[in-house]
Protein backbone atom coordinates (compact mmCIF):
# COMPACT_ATOMS: atom_id res chain seq x y z
CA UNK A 1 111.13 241.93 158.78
CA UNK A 2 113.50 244.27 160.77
CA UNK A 3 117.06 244.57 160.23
CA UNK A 4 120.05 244.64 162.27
CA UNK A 5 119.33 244.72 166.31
CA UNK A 6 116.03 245.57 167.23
CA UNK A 7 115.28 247.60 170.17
CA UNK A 8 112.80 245.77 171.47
CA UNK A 9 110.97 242.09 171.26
CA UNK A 10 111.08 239.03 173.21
CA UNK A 11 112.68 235.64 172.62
CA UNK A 12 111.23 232.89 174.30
CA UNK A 13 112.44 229.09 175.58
CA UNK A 14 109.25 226.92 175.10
CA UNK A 15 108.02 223.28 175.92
CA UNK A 16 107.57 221.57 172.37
CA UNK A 17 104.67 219.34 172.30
CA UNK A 18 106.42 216.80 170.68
CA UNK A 19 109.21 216.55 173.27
CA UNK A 20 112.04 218.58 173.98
CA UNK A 21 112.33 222.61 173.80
CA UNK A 22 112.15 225.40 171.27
CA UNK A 23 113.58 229.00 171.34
CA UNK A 24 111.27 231.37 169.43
CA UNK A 25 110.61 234.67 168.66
CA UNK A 26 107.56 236.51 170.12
CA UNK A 27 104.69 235.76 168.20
CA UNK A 28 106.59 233.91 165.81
CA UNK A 29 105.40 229.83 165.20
CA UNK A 30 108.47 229.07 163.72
CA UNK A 31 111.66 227.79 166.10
CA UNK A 32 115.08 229.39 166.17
CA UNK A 33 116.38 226.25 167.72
CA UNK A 34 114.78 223.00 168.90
CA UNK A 35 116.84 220.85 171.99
CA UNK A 36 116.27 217.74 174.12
CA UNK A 37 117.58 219.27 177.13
CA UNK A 38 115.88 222.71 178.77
CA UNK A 39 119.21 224.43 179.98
CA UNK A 40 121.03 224.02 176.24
CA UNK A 41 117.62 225.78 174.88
CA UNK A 42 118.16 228.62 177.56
CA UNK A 43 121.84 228.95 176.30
CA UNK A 44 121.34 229.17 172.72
CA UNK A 45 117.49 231.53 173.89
CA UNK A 46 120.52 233.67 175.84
CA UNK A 47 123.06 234.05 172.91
CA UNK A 48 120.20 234.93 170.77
CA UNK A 49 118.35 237.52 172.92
CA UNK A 50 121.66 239.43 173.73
CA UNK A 51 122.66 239.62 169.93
CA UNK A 52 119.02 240.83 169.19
CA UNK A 53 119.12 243.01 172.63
CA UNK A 54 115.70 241.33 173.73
CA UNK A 55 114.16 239.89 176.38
CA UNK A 56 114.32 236.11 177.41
CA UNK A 57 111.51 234.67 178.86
CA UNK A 58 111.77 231.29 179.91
CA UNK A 59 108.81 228.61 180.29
CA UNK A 60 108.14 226.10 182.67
CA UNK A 61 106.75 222.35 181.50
CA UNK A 62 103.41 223.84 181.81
CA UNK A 63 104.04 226.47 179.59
CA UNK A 64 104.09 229.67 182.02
CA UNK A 65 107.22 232.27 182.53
CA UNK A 66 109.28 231.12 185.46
CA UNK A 67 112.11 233.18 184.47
CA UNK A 68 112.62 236.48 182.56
CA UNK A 69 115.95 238.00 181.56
CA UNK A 70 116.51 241.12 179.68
CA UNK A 71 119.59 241.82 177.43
CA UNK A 72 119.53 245.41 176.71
CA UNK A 73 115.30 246.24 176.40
CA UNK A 74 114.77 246.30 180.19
CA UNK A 75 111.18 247.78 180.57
CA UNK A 76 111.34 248.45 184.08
CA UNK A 77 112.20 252.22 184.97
CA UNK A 78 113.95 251.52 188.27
CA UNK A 79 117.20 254.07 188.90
CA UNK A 80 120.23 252.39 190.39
């Protein structure tokens, strides 16, 4: 796996099917973190990301992106 911070990825905040919320890495099945409540999974998903300098994307209930955040790995080439 890589070491150190990574210059690019994603970390994700996802609906668990079993209840609750997970923060994982992109493409990874295994969770980083698993919480009852949605906003403590987006904390701990936003320490995480920023220490790893990747993007957040958060999930709705239904599982699609209702919110992205990046933390140093912004793909968007937009001056100002």
């Amino acid at each position: 796996m890589s070491k150190g911070k990574s210059s690019g990825g994603t970390h994700h905040v996802v609906p668990n099917p079993n209840g609750g919320w997970d923060v994982r890495r992109g493409g990874s099945d295994r969770s980083s973190g698993h919480f009852d409540i949605k906003q403590d999974a987006v904390d701990r998903g936003r320490q995480i990301s920023r220490n790893a300098e990747t993007e957040l994307k958060i999930h709705n209930r239904d599982g699609r992106i209702g919110q992205s955040d990046s933390h140093g790995n912004d793909p968007r080439n937009i001056k100002g």
